[in-house]
PDB file of N, CA and C in Angstrom:
ATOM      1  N   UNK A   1      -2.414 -12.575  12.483  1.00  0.00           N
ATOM      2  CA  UNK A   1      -1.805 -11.821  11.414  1.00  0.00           C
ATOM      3  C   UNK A   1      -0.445 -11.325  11.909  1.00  0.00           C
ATOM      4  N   UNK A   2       0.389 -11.517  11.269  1.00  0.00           N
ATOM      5  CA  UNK A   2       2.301 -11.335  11.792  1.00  0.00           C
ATOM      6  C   UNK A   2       2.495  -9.740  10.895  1.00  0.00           C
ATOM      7  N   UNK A   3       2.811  -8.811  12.012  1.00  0.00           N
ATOM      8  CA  UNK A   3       2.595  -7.618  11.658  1.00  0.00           C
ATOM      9  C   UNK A   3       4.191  -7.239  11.744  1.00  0.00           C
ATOM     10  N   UNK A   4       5.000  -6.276  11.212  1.00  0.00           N
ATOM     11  CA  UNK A   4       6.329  -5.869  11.699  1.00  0.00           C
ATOM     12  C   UNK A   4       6.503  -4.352  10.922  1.00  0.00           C
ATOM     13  N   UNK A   5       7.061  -3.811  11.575  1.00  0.00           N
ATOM     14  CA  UNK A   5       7.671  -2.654  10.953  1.00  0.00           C
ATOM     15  C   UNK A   5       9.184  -2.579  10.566  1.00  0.00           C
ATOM     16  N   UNK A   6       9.605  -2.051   9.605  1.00  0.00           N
ATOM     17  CA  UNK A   6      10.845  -2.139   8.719  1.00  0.00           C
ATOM     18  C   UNK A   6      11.906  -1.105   9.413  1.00  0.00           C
ATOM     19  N   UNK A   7      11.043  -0.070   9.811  1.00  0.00           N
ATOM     20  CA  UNK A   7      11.900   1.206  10.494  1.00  0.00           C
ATOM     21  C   UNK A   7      11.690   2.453   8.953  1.00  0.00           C
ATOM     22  N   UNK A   8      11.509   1.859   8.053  1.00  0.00           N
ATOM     23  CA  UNK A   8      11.788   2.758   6.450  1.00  0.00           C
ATOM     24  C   UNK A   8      10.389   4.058   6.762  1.00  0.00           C
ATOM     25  N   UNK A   9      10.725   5.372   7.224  1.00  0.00           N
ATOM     26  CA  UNK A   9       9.810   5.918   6.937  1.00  0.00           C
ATOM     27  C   UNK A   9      10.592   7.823   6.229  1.00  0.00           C
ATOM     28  N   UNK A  10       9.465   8.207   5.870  1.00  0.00           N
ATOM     29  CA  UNK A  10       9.820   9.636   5.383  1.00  0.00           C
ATOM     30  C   UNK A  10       8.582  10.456   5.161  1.00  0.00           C
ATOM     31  N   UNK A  11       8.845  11.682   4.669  1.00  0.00           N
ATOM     32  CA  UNK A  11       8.135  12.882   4.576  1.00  0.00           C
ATOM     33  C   UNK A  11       7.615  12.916   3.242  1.00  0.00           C
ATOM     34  N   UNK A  12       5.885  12.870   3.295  1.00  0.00           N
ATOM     35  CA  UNK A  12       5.208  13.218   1.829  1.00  0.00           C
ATOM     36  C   UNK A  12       4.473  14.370   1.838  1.00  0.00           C
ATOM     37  N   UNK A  13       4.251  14.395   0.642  1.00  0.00           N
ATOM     38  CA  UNK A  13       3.216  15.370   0.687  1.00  0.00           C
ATOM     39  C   UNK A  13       2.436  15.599   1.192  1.00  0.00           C
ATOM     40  N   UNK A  14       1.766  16.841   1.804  1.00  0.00           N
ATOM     41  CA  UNK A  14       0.326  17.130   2.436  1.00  0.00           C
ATOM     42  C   UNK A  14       1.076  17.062   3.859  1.00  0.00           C
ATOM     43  N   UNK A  15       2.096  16.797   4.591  1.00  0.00           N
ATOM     44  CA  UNK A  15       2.701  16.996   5.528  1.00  0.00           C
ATOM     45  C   UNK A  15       2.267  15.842   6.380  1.00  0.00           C
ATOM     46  N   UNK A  16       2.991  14.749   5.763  1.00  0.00           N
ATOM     47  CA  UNK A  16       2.345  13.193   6.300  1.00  0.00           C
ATOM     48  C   UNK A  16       3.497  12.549   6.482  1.00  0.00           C
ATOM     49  N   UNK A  17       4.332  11.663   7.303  1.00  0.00           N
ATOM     50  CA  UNK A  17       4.861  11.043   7.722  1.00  0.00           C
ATOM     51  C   UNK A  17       4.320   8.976   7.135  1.00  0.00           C
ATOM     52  N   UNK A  18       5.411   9.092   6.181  1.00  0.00           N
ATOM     53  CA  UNK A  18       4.575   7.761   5.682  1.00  0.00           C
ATOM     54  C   UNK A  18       5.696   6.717   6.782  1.00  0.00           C
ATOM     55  N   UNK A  19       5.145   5.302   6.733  1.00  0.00           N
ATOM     56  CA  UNK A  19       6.144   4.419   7.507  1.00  0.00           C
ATOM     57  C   UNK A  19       6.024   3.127   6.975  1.00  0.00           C
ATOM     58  N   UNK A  20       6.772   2.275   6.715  1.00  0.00           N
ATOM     59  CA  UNK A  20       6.062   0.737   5.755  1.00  0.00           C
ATOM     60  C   UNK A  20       6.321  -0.036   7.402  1.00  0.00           C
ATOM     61  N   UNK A  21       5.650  -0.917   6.999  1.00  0.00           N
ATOM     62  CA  UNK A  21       4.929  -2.340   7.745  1.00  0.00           C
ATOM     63  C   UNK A  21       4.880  -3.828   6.833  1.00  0.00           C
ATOM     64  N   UNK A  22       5.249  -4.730   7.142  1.00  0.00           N
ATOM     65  CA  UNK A  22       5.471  -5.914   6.567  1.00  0.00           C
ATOM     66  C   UNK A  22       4.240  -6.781   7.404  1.00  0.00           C
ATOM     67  N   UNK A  23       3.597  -7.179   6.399  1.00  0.00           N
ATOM     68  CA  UNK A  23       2.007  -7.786   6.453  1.00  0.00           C
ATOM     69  C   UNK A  23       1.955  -9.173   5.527  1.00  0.00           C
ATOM     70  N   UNK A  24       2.390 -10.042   6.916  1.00  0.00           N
ATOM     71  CA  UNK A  24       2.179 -11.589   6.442  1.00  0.00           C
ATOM     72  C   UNK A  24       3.014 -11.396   4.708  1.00  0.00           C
ATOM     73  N   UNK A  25       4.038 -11.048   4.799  1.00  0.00           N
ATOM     74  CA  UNK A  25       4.952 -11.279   3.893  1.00  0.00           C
ATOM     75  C   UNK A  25       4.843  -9.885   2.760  1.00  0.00           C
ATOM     76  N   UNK A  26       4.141  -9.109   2.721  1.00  0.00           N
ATOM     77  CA  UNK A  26       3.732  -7.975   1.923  1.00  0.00           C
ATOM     78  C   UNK A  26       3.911  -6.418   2.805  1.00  0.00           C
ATOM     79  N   UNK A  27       4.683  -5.829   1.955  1.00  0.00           N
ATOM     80  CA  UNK A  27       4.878  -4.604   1.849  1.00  0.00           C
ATOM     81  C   UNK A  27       3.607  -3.698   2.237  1.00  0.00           C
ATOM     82  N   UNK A  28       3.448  -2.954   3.154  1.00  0.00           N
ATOM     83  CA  UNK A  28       2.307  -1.877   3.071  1.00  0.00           C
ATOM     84  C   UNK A  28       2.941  -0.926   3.736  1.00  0.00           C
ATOM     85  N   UNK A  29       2.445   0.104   3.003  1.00  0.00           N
ATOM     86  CA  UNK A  29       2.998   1.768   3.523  1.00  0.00           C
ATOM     87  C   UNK A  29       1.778   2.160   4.278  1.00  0.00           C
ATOM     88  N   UNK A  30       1.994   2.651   5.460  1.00  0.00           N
ATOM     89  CA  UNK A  30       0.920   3.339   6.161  1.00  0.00           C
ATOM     90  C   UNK A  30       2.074   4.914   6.132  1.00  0.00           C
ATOM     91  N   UNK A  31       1.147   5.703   6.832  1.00  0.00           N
ATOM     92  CA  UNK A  31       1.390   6.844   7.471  1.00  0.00           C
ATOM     93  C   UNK A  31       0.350   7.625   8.512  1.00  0.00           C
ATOM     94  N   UNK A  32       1.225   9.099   8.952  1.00  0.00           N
ATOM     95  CA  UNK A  32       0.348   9.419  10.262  1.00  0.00           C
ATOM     96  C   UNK A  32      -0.092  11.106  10.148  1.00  0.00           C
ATOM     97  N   UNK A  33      -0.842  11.864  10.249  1.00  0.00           N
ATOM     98  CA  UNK A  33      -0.956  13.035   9.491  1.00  0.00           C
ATOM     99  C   UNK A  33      -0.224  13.801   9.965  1.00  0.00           C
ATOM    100  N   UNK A  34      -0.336  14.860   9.844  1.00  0.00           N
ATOM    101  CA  UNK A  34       0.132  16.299  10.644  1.00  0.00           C
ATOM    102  C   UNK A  34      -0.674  16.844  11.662  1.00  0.00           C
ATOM    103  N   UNK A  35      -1.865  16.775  11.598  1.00  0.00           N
ATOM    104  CA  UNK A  35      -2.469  16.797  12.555  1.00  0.00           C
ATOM    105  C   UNK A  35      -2.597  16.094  13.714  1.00  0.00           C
ATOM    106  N   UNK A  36      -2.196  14.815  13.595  1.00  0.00           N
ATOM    107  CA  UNK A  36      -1.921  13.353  14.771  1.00  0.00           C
ATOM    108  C   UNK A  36      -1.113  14.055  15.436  1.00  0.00           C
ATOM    109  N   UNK A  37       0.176  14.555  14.532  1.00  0.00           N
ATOM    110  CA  UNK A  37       1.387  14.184  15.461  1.00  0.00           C
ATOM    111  C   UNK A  37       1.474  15.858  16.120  1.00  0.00           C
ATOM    112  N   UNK A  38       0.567  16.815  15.748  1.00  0.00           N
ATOM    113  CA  UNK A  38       0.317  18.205  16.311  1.00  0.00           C
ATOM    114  C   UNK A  38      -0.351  17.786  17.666  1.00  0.00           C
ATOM    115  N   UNK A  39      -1.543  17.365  17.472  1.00  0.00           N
ATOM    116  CA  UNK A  39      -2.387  16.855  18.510  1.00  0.00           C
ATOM    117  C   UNK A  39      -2.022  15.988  19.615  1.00  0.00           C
ATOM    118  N   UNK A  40      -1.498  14.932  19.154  1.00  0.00           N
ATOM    119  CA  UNK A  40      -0.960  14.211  20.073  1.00  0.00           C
ATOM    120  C   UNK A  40       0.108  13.228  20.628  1.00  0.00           C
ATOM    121  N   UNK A  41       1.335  14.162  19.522  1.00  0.00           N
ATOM    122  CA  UNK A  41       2.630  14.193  20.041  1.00  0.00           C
ATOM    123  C   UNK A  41       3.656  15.111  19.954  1.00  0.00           C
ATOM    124  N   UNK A  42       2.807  16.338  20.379  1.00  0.00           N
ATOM    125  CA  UNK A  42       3.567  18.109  20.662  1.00  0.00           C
ATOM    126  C   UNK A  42       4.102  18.284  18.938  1.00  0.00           C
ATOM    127  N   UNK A  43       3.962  17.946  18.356  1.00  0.00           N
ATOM    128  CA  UNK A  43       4.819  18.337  17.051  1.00  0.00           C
ATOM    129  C   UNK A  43       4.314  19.710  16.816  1.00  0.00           C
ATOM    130  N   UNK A  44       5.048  20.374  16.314  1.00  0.00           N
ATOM    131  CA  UNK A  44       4.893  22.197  16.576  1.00  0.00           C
ATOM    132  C   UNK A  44       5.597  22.781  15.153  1.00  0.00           C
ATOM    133  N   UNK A  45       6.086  21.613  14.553  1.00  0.00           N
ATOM    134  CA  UNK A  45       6.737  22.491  12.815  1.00  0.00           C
ATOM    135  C   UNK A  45       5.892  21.491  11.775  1.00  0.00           C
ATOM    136  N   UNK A  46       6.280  22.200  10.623  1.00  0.00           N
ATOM    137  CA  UNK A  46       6.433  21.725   9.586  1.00  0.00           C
ATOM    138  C   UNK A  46       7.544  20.989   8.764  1.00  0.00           C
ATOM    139  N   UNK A  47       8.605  21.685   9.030  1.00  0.00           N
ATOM    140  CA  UNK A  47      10.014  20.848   8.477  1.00  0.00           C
ATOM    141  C   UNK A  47       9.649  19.318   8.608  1.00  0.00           C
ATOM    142  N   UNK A  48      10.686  19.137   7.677  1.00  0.00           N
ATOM    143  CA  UNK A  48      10.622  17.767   7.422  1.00  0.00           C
ATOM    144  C   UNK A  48      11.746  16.905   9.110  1.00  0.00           C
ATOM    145  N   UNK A  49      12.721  17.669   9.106  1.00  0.00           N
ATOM    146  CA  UNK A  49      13.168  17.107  10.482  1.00  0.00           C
ATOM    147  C   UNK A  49      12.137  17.247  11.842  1.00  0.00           C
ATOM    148  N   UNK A  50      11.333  18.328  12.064  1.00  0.00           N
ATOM    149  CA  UNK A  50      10.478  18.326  12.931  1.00  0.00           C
ATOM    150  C   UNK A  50       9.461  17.572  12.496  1.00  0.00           C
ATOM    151  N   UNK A  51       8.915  16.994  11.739  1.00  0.00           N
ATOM    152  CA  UNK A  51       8.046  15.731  11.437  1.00  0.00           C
ATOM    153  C   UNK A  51       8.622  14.262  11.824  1.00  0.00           C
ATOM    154  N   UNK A  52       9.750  13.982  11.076  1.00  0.00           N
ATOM    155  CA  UNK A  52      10.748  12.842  11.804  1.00  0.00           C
ATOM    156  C   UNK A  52      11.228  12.700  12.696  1.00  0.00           C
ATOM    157  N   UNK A  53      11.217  14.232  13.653  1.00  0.00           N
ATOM    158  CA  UNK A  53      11.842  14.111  15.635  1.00  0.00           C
ATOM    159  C   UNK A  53      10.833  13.299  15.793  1.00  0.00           C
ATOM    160  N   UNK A  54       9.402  14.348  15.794  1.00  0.00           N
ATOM    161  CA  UNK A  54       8.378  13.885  16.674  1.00  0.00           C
ATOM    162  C   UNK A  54       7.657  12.695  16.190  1.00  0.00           C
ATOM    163  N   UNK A  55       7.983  11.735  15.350  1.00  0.00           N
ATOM    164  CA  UNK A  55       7.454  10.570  14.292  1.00  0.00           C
ATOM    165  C   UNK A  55       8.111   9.493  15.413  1.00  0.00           C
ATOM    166  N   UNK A  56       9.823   9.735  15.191  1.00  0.00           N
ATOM    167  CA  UNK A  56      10.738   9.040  16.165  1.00  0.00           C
ATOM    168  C   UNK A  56      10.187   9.089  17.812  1.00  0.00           C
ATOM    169  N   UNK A  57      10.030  10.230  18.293  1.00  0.00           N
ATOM    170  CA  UNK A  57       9.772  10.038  19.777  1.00  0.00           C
ATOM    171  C   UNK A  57       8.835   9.359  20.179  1.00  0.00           C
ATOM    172  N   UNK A  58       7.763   9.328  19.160  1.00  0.00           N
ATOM    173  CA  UNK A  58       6.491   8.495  19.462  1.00  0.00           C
ATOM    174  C   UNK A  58       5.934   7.338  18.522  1.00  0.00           C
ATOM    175  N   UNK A  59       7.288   6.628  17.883  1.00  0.00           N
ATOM    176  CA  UNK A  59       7.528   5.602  16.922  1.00  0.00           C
ATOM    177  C   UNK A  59       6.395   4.363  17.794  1.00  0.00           C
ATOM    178  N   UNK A  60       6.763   3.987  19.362  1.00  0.00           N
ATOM    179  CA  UNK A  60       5.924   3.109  19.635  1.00  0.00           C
ATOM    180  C   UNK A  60       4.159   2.984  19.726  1.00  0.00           C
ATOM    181  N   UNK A  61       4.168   4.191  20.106  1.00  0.00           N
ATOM    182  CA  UNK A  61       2.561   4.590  20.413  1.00  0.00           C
ATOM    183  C   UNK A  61       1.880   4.772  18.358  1.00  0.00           C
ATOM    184  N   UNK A  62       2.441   5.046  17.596  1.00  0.00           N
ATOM    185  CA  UNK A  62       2.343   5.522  16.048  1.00  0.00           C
ATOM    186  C   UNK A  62       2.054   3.905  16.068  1.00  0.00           C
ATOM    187  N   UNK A  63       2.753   3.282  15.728  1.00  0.00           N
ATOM    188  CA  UNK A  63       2.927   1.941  15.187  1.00  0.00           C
ATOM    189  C   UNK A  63       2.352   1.073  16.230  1.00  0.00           C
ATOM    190  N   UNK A  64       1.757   1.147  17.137  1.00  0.00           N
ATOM    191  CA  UNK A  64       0.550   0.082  17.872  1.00  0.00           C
ATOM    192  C   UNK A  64      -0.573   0.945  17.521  1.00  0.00           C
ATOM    193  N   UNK A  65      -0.694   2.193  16.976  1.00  0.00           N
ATOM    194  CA  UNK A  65      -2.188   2.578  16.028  1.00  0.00           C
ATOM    195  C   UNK A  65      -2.268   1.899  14.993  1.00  0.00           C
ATOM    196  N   UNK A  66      -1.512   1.671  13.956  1.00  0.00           N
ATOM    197  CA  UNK A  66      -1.375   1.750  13.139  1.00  0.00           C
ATOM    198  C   UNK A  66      -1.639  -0.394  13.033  1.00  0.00           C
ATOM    199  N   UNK A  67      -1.261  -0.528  14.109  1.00  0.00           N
ATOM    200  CA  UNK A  67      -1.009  -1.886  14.058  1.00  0.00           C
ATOM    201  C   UNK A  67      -2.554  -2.608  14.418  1.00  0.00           C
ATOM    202  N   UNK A  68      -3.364  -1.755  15.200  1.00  0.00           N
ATOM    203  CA  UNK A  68      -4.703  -2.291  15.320  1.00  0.00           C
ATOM    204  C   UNK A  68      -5.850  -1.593  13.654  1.00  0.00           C
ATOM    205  N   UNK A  69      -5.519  -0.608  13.534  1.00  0.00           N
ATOM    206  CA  UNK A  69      -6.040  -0.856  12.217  1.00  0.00           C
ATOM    207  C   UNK A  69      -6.137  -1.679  11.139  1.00  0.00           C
ATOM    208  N   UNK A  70      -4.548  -2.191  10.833  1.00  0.00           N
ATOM    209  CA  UNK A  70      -3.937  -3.264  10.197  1.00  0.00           C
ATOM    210  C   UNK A  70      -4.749  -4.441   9.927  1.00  0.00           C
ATOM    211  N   UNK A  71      -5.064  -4.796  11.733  1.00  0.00           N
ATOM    212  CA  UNK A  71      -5.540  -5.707  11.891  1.00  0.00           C
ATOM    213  C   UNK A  71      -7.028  -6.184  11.693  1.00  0.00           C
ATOM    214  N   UNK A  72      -7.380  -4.520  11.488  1.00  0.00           N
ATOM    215  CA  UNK A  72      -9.114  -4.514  11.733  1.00  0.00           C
ATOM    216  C   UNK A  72      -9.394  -4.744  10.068  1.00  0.00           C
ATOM    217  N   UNK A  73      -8.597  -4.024   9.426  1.00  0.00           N
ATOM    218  CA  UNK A  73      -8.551  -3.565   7.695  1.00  0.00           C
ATOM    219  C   UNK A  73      -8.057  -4.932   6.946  1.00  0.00           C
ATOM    220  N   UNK A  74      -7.482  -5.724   7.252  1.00  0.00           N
ATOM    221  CA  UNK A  74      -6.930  -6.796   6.489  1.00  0.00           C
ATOM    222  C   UNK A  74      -5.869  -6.629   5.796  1.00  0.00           C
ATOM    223  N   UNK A  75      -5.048  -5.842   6.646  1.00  0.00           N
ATOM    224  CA  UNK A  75      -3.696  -5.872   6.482  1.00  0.00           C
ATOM    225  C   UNK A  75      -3.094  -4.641   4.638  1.00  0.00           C
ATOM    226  N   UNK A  76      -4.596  -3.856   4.747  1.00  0.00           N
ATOM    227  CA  UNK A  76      -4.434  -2.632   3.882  1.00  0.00           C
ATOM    228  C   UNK A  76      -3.976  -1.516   3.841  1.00  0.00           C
ATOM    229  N   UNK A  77      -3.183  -0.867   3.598  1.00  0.00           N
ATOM    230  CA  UNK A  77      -2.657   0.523   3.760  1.00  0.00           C
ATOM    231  C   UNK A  77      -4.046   1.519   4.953  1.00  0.00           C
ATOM    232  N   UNK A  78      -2.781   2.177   5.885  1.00  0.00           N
ATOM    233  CA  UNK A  78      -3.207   2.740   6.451  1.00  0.00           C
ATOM    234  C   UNK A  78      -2.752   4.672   6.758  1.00  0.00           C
ATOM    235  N   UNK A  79      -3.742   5.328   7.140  1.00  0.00           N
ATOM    236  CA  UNK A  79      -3.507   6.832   6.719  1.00  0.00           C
ATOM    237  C   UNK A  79      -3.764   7.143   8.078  1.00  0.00           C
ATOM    238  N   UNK A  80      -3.228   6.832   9.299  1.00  0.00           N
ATOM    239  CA  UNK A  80      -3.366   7.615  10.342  1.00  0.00           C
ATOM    240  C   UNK A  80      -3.899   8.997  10.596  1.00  0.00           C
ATOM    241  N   UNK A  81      -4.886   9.497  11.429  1.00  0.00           N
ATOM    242  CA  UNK A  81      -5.626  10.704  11.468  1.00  0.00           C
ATOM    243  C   UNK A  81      -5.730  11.249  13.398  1.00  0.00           C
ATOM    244  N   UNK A  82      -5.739  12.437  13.239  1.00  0.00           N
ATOM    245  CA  UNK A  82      -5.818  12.283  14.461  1.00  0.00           C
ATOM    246  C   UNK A  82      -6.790  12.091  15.410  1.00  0.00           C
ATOM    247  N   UNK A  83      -7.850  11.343  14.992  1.00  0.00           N
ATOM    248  CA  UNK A  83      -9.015  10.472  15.803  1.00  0.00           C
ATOM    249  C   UNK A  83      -8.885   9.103  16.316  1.00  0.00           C
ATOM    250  N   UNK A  84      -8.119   8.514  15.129  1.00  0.00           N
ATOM    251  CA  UNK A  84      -6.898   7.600  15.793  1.00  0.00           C
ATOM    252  C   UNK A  84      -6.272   7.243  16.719  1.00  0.00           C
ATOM    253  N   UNK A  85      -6.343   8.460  17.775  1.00  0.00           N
ATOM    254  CA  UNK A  85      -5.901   8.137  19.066  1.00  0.00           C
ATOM    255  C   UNK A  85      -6.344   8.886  19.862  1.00  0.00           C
ATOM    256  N   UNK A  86      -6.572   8.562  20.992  1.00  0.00           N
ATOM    257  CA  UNK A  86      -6.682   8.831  22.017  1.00  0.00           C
ATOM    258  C   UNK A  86      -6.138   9.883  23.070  1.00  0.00           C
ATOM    259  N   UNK A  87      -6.967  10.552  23.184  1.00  0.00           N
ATOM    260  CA  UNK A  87      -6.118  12.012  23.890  1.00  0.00           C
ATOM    261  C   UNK A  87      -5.124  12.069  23.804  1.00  0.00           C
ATOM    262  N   UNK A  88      -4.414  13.732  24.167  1.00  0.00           N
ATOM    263  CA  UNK A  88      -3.257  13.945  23.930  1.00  0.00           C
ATOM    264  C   UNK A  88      -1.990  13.454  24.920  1.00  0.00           C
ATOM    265  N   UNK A  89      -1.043  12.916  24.005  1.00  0.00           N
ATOM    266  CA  UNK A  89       0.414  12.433  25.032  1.00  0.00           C
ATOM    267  C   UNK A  89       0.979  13.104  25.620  1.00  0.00           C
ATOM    268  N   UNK A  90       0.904  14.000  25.431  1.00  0.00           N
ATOM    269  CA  UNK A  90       2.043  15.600  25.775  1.00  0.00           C
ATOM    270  C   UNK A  90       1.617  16.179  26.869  1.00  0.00           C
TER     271      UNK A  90
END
């Protein structure tokens, strides 16, 4: 399955960090919660720029979660949580 990320992400509601992914030729929006990126990549605000620092600093580790789900799900939208990963980075 040919997985890629676009780079296109932003701030939704419920304090979620959405990010799209290009899936064997199709558009899918995943995202990662607020709690992920509290837990386990120091994120410490709410703002929408303190969601997108800490989204950016840990863009690679986000998007190889996101990328084995992908793979497990059949290439369906994904909602990152913070069980999702694996102890904390920080």
């Amino acid at each position: 399955m040919t997985i890629e990320f676009s780079g296109r992400r932003h701030v939704v509601a419920a304090s979620r960090v959405a990010f799209e992914a290009n899936v064997e030729g199709r558009e899918v929006w995943c995202s990662v919660s607020l709690d992920a990126l509290n837990d386990h990549f120091g994120n410490e605000g709410t703002s929408s720029h303190s969601l997108l620092s800490t989204f950016e600093g840990s863009r690679m580790r986000i998007e190889e979660a996101a990328k084995r789900v992908l793979e497990h799900n059949g290439g369906q939208s994904v909602e990152l949580e913070s069980s999702d990963f694996k102890g904390p980075s920080v």
